[in-house]
N, C-alpha and C. Protein backbone atom coordinates (compact mmCIF):
# COMPACT_ATOMS: atom_id res chain seq x y z
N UNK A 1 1.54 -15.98 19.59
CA UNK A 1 2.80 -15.28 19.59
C UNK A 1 2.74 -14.15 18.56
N UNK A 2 3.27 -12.62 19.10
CA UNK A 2 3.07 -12.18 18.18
C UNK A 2 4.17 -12.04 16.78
N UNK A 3 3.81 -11.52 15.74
CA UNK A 3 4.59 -11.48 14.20
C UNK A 3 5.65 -10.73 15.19
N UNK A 4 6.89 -10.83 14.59
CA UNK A 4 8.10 -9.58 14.81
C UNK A 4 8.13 -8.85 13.94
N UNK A 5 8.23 -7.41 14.50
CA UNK A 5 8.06 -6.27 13.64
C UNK A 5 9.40 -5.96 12.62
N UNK A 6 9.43 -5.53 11.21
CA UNK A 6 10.31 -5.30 10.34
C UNK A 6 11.03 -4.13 10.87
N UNK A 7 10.29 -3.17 11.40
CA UNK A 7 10.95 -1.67 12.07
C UNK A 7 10.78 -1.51 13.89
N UNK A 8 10.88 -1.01 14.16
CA UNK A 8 10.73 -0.40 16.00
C UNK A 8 10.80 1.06 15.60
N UNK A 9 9.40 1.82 16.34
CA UNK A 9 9.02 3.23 16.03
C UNK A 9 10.39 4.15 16.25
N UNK A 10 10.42 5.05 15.24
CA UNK A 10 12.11 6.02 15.54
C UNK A 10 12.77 5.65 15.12
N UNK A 11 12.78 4.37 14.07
CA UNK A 11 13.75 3.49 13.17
C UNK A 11 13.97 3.95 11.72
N UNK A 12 12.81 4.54 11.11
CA UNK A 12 12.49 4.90 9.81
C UNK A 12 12.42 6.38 9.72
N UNK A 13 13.19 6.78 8.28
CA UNK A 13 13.26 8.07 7.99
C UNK A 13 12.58 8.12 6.68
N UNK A 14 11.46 9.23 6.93
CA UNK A 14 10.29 8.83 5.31
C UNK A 14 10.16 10.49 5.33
N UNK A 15 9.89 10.87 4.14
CA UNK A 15 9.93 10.25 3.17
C UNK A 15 11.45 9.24 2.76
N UNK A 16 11.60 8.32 2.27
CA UNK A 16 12.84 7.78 2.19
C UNK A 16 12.48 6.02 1.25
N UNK A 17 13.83 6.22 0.17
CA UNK A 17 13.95 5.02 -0.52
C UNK A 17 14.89 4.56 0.03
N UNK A 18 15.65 4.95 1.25
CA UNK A 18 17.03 3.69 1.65
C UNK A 18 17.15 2.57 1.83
N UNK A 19 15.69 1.76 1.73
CA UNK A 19 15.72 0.29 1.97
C UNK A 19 13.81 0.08 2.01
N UNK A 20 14.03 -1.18 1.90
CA UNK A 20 12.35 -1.68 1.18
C UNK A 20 11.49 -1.23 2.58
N UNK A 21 12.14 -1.37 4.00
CA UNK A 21 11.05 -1.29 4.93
C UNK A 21 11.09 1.02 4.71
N UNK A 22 11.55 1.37 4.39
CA UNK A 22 11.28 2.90 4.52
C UNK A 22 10.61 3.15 3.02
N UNK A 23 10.37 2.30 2.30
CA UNK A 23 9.49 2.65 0.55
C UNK A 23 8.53 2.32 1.48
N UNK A 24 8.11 1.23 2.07
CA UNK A 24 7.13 0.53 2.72
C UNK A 24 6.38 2.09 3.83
N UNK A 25 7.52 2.15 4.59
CA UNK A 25 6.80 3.30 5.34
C UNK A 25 6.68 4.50 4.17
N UNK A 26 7.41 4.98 3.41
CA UNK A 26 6.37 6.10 2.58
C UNK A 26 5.31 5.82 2.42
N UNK A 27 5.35 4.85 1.39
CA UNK A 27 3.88 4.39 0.85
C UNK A 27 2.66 5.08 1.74
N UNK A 28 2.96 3.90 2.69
CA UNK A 28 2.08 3.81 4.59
C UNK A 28 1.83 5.39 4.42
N UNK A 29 2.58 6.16 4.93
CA UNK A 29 2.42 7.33 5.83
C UNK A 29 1.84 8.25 4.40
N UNK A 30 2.30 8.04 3.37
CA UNK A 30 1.26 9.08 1.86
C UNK A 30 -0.27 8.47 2.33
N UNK A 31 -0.41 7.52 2.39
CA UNK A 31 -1.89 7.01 2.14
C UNK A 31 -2.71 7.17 3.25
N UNK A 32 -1.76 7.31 4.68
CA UNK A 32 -2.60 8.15 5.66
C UNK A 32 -2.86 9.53 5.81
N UNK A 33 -1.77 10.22 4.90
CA UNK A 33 -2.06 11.53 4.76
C UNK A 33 -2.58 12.48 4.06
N UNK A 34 -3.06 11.53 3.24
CA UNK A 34 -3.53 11.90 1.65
C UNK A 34 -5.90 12.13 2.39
N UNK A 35 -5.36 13.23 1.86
CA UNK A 35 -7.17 13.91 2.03
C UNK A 35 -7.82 13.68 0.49
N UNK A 36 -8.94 13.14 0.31
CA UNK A 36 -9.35 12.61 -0.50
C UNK A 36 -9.97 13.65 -1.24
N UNK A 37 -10.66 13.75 -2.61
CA UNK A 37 -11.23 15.08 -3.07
C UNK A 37 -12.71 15.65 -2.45
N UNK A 38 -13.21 14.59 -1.73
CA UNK A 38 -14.15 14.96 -0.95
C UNK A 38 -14.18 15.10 0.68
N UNK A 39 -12.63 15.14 0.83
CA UNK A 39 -12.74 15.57 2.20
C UNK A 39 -12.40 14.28 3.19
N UNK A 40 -12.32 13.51 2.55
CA UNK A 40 -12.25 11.65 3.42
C UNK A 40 -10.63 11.59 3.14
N UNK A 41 -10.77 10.52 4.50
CA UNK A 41 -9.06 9.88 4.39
C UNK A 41 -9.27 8.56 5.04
N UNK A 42 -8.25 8.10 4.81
CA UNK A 42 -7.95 6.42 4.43
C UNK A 42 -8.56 6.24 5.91
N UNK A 43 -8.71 6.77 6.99
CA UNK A 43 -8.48 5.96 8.45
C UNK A 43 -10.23 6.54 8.63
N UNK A 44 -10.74 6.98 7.88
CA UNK A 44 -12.85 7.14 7.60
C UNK A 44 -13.23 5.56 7.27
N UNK A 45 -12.31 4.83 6.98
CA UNK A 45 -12.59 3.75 6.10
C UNK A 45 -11.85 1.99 6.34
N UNK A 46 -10.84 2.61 7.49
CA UNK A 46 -10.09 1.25 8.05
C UNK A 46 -9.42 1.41 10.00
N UNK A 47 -10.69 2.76 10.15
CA UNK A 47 -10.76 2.64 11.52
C UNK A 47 -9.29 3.32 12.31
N UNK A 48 -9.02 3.55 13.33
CA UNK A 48 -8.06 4.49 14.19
C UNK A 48 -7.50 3.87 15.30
N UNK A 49 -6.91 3.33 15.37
CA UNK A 49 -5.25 3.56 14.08
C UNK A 49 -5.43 2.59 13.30
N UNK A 50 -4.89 3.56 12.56
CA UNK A 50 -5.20 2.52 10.83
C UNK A 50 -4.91 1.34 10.60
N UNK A 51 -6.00 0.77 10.16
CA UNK A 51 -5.63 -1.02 9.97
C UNK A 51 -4.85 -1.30 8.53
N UNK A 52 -3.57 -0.61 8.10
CA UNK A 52 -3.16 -0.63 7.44
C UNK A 52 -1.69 -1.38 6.87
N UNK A 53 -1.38 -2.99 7.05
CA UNK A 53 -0.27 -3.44 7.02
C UNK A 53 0.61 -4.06 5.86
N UNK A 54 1.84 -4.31 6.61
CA UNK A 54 2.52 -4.64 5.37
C UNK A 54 2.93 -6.27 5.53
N UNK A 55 2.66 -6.84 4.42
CA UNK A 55 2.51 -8.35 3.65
C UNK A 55 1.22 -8.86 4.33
N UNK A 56 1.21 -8.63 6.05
CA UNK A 56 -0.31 -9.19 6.43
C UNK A 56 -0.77 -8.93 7.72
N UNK A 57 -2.10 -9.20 7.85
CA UNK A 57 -3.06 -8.54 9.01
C UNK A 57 -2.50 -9.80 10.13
N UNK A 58 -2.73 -8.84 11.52
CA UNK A 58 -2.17 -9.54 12.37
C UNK A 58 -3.73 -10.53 12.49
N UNK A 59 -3.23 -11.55 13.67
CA UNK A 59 -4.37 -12.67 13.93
C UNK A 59 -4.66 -12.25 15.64
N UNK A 60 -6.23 -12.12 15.89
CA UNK A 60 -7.28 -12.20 14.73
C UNK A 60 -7.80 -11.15 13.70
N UNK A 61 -8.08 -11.39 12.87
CA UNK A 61 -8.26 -9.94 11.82
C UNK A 61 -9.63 -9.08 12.57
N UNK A 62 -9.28 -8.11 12.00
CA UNK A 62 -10.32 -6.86 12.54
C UNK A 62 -10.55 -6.37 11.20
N UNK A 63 -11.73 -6.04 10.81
CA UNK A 63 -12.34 -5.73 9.73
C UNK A 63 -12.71 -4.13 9.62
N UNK A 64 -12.53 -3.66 8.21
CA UNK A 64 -12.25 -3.88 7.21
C UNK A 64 -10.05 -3.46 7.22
N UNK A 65 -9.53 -3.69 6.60
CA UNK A 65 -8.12 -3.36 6.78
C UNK A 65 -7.74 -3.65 5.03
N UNK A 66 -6.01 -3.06 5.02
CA UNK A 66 -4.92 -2.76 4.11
C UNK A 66 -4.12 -3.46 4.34
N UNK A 67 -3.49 -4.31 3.28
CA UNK A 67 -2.61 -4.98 3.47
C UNK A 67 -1.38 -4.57 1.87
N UNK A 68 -0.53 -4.12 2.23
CA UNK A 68 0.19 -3.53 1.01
C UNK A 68 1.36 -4.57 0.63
N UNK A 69 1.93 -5.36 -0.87
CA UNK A 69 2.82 -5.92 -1.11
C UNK A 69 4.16 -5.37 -2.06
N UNK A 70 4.60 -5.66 -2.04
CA UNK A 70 5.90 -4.88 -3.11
C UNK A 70 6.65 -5.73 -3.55
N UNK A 71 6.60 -5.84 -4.93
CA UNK A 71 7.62 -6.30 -6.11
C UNK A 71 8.67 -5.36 -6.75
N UNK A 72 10.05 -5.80 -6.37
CA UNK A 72 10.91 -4.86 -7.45
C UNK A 72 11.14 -5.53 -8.38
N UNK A 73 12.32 -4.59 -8.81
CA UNK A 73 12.73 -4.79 -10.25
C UNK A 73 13.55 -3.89 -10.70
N UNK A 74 14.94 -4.65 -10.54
CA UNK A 74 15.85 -3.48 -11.77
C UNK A 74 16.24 -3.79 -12.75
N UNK A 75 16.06 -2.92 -13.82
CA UNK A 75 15.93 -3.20 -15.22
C UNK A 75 17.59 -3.03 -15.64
N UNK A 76 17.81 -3.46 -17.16
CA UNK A 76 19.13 -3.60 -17.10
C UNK A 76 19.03 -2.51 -18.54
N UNK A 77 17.74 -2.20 -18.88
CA UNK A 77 17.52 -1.03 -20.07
C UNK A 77 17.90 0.79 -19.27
N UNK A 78 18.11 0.69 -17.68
CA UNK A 78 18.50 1.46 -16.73
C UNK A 78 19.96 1.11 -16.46
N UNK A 79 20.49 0.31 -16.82
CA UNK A 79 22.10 0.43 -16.02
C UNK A 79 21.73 0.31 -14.26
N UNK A 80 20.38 -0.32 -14.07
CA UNK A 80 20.52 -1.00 -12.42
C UNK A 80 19.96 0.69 -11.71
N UNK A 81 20.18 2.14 -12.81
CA UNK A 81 19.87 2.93 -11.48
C UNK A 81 18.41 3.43 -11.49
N UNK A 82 17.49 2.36 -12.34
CA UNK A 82 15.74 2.71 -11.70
C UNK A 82 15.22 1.44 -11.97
N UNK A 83 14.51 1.26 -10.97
CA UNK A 83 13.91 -0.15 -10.91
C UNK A 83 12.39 0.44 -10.92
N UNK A 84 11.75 -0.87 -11.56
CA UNK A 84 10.38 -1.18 -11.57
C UNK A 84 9.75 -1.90 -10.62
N UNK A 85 8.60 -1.12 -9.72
CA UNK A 85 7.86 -1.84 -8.70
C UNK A 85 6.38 -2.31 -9.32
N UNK A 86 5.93 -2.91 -8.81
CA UNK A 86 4.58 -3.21 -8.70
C UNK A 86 3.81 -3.31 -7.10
N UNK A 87 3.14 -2.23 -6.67
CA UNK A 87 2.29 -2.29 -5.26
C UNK A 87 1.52 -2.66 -5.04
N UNK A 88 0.59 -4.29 -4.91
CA UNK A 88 -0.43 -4.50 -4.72
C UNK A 88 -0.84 -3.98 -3.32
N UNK A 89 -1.82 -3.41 -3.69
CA UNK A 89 -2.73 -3.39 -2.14
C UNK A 89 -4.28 -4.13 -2.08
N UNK A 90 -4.63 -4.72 -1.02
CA UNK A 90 -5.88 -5.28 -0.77
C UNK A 90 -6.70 -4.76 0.49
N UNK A 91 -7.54 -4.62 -0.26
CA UNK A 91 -8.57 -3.98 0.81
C UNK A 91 -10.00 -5.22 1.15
N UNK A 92 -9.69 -5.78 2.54
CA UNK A 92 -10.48 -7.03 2.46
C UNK A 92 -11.37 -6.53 4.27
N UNK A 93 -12.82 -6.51 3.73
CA UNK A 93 -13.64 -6.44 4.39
C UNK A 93 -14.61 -7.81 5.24
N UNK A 94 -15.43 -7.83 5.90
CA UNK A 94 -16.28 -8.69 6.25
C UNK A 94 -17.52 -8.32 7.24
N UNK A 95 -18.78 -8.66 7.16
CA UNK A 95 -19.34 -9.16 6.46
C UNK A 95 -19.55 -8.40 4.73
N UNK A 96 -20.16 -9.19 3.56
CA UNK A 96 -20.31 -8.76 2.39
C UNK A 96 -20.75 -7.70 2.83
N UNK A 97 -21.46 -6.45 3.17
CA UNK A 97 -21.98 -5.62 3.98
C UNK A 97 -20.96 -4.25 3.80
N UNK A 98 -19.62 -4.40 4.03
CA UNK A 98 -18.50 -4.25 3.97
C UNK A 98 -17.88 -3.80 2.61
N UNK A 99 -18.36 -4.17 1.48
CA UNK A 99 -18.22 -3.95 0.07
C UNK A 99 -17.71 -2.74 -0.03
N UNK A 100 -18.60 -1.45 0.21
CA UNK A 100 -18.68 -0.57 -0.32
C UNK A 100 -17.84 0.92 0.44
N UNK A 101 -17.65 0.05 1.71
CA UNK A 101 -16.23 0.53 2.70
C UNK A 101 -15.02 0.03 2.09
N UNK A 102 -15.00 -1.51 1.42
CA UNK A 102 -13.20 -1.24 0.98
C UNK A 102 -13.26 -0.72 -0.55
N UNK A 103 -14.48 -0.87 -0.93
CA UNK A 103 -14.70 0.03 -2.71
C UNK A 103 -14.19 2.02 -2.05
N UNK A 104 -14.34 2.16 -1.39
CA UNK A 104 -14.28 3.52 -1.03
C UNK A 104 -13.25 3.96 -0.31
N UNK A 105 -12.79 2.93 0.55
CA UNK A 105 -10.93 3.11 0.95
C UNK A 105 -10.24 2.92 -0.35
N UNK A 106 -10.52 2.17 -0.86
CA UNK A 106 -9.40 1.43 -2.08
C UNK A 106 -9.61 3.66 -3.55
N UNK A 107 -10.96 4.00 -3.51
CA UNK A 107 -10.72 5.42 -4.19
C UNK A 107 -9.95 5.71 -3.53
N UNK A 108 -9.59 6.47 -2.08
CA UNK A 108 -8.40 7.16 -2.02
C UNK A 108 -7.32 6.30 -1.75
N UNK A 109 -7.31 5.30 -1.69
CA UNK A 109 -5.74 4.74 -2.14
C UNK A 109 -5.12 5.05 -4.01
N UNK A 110 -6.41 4.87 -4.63
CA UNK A 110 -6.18 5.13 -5.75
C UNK A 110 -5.52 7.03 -5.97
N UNK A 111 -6.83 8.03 -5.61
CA UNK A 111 -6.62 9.22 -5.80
C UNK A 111 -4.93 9.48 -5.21
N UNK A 112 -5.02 9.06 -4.05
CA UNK A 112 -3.41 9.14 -3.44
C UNK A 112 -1.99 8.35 -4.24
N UNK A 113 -2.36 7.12 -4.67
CA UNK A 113 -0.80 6.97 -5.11
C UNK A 113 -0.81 7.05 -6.73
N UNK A 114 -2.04 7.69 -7.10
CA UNK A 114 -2.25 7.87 -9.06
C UNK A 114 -1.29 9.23 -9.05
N UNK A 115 -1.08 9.93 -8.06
CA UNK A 115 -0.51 11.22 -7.86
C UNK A 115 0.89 11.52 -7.17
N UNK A 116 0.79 10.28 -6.96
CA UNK A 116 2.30 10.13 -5.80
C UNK A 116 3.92 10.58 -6.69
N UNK A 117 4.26 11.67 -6.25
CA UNK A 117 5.57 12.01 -6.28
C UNK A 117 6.48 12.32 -4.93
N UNK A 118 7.01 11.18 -4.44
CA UNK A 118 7.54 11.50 -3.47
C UNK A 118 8.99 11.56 -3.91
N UNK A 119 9.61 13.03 -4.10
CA UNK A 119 10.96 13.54 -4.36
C UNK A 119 11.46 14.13 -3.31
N UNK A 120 12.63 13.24 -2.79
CA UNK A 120 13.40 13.64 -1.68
C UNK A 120 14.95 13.35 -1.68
N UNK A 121 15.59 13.96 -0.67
CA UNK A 121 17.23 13.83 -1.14
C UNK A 121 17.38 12.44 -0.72
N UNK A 122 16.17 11.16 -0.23
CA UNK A 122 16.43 10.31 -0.42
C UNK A 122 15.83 9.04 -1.63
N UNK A 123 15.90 9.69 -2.99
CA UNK A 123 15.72 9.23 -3.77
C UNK A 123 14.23 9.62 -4.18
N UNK A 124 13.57 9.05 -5.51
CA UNK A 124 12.79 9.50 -5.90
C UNK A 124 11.64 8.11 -6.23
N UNK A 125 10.34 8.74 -6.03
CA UNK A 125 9.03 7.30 -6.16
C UNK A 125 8.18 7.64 -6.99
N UNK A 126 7.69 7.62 -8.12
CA UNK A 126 6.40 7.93 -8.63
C UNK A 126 5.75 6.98 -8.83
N UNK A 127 4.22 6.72 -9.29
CA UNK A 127 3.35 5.99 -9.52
C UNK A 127 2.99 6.94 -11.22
N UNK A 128 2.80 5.47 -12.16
CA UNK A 128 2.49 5.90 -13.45
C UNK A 128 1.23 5.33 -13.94
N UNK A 129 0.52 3.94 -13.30
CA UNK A 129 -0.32 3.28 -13.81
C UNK A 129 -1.10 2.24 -12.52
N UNK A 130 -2.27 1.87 -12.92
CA UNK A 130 -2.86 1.08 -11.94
C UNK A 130 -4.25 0.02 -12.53
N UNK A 131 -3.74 -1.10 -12.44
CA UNK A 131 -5.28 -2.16 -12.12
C UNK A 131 -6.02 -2.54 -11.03
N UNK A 132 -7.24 -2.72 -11.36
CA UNK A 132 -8.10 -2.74 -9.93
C UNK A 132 -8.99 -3.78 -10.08
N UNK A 133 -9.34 -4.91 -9.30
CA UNK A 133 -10.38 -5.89 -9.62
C UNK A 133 -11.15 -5.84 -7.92
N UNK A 134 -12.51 -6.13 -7.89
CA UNK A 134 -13.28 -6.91 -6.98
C UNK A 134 -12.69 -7.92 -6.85
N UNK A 135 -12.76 -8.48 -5.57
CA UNK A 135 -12.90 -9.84 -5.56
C UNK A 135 -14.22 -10.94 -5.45
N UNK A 136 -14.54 -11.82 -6.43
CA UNK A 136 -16.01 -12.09 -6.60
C UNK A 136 -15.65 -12.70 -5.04
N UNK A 137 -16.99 -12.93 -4.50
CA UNK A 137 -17.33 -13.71 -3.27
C UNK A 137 -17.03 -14.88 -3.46
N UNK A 138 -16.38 -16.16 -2.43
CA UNK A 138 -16.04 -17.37 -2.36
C UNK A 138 -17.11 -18.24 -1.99
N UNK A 139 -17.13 -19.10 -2.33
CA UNK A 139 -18.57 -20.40 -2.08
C UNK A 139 -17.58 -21.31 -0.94
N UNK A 140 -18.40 -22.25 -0.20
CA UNK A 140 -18.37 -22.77 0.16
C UNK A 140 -16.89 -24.01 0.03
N UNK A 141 -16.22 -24.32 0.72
CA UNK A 141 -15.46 -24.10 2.54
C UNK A 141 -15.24 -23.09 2.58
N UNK A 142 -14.90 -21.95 1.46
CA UNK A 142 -13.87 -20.44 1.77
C UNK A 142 -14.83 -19.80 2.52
N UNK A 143 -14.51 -18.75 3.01
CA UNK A 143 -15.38 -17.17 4.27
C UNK A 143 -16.25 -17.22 2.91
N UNK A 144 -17.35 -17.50 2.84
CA UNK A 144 -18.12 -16.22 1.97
C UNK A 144 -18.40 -15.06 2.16
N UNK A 145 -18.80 -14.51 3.46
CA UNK A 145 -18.94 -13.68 4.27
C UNK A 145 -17.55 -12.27 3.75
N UNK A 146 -16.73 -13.10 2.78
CA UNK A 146 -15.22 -11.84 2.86
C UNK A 146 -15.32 -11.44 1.88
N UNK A 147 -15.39 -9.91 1.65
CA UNK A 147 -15.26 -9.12 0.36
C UNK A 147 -13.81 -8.10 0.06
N UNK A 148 -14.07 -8.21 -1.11
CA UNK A 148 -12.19 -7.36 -1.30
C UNK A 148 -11.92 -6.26 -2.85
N UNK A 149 -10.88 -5.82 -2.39
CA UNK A 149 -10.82 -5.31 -3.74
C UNK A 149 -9.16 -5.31 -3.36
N UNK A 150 -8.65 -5.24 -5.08
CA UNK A 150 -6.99 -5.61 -4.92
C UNK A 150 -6.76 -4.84 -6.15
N UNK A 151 -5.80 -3.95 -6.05
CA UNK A 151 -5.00 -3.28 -7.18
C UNK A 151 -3.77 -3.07 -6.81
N UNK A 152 -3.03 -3.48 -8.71
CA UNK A 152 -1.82 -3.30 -8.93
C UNK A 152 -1.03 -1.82 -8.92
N UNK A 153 -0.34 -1.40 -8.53
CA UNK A 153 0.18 0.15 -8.67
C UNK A 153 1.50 0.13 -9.65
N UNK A 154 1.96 0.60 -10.82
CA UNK A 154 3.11 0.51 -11.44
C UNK A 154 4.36 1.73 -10.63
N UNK A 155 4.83 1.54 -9.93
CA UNK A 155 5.48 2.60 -9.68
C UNK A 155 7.37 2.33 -10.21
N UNK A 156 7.71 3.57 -10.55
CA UNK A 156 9.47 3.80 -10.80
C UNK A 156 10.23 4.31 -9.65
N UNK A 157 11.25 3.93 -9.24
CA UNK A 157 11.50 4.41 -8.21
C UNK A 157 13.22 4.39 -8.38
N UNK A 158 13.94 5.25 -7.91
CA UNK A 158 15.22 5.98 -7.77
C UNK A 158 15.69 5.69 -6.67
N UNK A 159 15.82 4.15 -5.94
CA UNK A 159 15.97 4.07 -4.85
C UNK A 159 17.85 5.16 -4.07
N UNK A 160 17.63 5.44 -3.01
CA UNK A 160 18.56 6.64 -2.47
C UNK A 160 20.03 5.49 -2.92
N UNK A 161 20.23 4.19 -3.04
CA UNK A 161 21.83 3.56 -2.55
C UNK A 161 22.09 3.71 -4.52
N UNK A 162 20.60 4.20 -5.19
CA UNK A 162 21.04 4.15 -7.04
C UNK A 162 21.54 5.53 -7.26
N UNK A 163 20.92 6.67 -6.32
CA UNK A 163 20.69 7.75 -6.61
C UNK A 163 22.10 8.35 -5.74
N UNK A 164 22.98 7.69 -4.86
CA UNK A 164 23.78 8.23 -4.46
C UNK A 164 25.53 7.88 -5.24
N UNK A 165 25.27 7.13 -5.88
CA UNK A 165 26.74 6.56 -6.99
C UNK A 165 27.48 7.72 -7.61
């Protein structure tokens, strides 16, 4: 059966903070559009159309793919009108083989949202900071065969329902 979708295409207005599934589609649509400093973009590296989803890959997985998560947060040192995100994204390949395809999607995810200012009359997104780990290989029952890389993104964001008061 398949997942039910959060949006239906023609649903979402992006750039746009009006609600978590349109941060979700910015994000998405910067990181497909974002040309890398050498000329590469995200879909050189997770295939056409982009295997790029949000909380998780459909079943059965197709290799290598994006899977993007989002944590808010509104602070009360803001008066509620900027919250703190955190964006994990994972870039999970297979076979080990695969390494150096999500090491190389995961640079322009980096180059793309280390730079991200998306300022629009529907609120405002930046990215200020980022952690990045490998994931060591799993032994035995886990896939060994699955390689990954996962980074944190710090982003501030002005969502449009803070920015319109």
């Amino acid at each position: 059966m398949p997942k039910p979708k959060t949006a239906r295409p023609g649903t979402l207005s992006i750039p746009s903070t009006s609600s978590t599934a349109q941060i979700y589609a910015t994000i998405r649509q910067a990181l497909l559009d974002h040309v890398g400093a050498q000329g590469e973009r995200l879909q050189d590296y997770v295939g056409a159309p982009p295997r790029v989803y949000v909380h998780s890959q459909p079943s059965p997985a197709v290799f290598p793919y994006l899977t993007l998560l989002l944590s808010r947060t509104a602070q009360a040192a803001f008066n509620g009108y900027r919250e703190t995100a955190v964006l994990e994204v994972q870039a999970i390949g297979k076979p080990e083989s695969q390494l150096v395809t999500v090491e190389s999607a995961m640079d322009v995810v980096d180059q793309c949202l280390l730079s991200l200012t998306a300022n629009t009359m529907n609120g405002l997104m930046v990215c200020r900071a980022r952690t990045r780990d490998t994931i060591p290989l799993f032994t035995d029952p886990a896939e060994s065969s699955v390689v990954g890389v996962v980074a944190r993104y710090d982003l501030y964001l002005w969502p449009n329902v803070l920015t319109s008061r």
